[in-house]
C-alpha atoms as a PDB file:
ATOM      1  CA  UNK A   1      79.376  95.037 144.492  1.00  0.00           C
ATOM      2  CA  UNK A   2      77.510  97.105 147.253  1.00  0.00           C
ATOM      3  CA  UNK A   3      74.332  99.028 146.572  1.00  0.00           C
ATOM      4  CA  UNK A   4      74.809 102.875 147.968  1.00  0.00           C
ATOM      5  CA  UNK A   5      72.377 105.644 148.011  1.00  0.00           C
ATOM      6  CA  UNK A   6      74.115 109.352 148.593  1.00  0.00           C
ATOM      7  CA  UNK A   7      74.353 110.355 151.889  1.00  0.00           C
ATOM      8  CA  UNK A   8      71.768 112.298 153.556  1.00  0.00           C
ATOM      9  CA  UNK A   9      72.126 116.011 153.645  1.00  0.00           C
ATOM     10  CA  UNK A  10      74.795 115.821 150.624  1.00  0.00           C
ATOM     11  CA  UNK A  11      75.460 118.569 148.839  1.00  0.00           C
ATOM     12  CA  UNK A  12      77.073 116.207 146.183  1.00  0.00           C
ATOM     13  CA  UNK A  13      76.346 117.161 142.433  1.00  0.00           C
ATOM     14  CA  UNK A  14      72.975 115.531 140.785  1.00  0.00           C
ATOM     15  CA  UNK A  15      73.957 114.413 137.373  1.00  0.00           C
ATOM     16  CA  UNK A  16      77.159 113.691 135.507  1.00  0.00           C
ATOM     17  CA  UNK A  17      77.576 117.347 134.252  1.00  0.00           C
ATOM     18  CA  UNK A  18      77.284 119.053 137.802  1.00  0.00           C
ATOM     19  CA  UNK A  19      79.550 116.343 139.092  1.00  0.00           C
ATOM     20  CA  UNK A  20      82.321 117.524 136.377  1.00  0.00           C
ATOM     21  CA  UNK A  21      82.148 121.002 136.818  1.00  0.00           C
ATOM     22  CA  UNK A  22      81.825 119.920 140.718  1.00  0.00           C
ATOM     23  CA  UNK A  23      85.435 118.287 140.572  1.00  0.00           C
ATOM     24  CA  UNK A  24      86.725 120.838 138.141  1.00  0.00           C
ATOM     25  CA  UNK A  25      85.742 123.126 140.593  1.00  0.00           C
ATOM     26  CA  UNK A  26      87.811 121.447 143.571  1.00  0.00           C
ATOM     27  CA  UNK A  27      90.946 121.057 141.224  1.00  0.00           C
ATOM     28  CA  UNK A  28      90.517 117.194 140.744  1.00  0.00           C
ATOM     29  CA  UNK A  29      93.137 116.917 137.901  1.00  0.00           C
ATOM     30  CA  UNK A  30      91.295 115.778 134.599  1.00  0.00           C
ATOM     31  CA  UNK A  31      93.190 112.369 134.696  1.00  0.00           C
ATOM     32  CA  UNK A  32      92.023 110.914 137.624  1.00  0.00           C
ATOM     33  CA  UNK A  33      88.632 110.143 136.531  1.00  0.00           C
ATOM     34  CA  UNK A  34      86.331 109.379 133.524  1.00  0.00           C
ATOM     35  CA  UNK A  35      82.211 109.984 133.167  1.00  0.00           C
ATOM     36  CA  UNK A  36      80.839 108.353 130.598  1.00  0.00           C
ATOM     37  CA  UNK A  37      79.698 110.549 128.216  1.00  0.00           C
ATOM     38  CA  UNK A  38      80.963 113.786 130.046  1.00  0.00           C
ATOM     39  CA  UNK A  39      84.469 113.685 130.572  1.00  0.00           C
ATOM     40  CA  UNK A  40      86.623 110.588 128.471  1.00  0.00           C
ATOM     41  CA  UNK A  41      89.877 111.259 128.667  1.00  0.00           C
ATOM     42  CA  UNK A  42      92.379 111.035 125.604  1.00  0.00           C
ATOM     43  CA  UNK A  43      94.961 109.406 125.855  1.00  0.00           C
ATOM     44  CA  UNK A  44      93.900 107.298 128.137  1.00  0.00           C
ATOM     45  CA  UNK A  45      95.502 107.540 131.674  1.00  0.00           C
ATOM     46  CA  UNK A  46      97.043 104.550 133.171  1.00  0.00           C
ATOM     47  CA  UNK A  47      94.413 104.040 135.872  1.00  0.00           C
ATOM     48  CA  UNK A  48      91.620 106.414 137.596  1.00  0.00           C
ATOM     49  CA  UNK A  49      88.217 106.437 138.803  1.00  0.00           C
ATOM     50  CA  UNK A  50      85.398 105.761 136.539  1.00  0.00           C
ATOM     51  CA  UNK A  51      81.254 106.850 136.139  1.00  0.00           C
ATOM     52  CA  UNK A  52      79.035 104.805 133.862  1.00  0.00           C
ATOM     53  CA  UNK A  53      75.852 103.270 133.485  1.00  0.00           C
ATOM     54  CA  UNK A  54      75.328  99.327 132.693  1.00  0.00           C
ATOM     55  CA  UNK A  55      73.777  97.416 130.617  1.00  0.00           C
ATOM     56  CA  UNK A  56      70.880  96.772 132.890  1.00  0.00           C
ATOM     57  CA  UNK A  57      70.400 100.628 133.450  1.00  0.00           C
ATOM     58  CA  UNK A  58      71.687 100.762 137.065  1.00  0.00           C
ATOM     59  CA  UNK A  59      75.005 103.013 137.493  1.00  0.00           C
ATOM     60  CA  UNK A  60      78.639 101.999 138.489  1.00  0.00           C
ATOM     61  CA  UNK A  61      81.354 103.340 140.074  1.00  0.00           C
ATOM     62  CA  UNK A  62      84.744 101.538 139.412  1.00  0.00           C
ATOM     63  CA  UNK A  63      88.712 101.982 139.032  1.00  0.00           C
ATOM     64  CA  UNK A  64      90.865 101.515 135.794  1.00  0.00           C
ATOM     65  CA  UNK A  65      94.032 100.118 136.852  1.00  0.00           C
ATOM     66  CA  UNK A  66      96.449  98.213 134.650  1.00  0.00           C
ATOM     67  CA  UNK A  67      93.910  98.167 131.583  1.00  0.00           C
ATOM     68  CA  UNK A  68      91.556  96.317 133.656  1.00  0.00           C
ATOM     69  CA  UNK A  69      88.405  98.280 135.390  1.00  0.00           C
ATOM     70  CA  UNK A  70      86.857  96.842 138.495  1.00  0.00           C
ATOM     71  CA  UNK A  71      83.810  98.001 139.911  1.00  0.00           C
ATOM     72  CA  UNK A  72      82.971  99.483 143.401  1.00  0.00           C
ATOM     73  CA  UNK A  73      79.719  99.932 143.660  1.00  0.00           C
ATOM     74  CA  UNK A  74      76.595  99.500 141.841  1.00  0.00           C
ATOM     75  CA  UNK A  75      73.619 102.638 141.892  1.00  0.00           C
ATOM     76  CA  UNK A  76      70.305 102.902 141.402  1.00  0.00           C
ATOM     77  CA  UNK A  77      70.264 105.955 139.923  1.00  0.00           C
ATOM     78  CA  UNK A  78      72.968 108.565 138.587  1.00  0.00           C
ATOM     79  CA  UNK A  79      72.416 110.630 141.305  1.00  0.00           C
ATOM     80  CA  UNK A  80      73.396 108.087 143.839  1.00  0.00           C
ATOM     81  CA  UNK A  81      76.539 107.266 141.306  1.00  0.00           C
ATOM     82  CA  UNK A  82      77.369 110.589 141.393  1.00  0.00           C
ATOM     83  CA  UNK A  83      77.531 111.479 144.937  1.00  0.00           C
ATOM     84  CA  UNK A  84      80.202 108.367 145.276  1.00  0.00           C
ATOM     85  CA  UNK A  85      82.432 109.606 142.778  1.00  0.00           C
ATOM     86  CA  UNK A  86      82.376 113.091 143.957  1.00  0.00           C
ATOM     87  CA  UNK A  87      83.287 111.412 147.687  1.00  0.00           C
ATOM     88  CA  UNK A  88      85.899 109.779 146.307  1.00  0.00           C
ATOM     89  CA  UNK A  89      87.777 112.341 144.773  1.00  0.00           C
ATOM     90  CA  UNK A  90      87.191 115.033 147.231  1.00  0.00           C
END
């Protein structure tokens, strides 16, 4: 996994709750992503993009796709997570 930092000059969301309300905002349908803690959809859809932090306190980005998640990219920070999601989906 690469290392990103956001973009300069982003207007991208700073935490996990502005980046829901964010995509909510741009009509990104509920089921196409999950943020850990914020937004865990139920049932569970059959693949979408995921937020959550690791074990070692760094932040992921990642799909679910066929019950199996694969990560993207690893983040220092939830900021820097957060700005890759929202780029993804919008």
């Amino acid at each position: 996994m690469s290392t990103m930092a956001p973009p300069e000059g982003t207007d991208a969301p700073p935490d996990r709750h502005a980046t829901r309300a964010a995509l909510r905002a741009a009509g990104v349908a509920d089921s196409h992503y999950r943020i850990e803690g914020v937004h865990e959809p139920v049932p569970t859809p059959p693949d979408f993009l995921f937020l959550r932090q690791a074990q070692d306190g760094s932040w992921e980005t990642g799909t679910y796709e066929r019950g199996a998640t694969h990560g993207i990219t690893r983040h220092p920070t939830e900021t820097a997570a957060c700005a890759h999601l929202f780029r993804l989906l919008t």
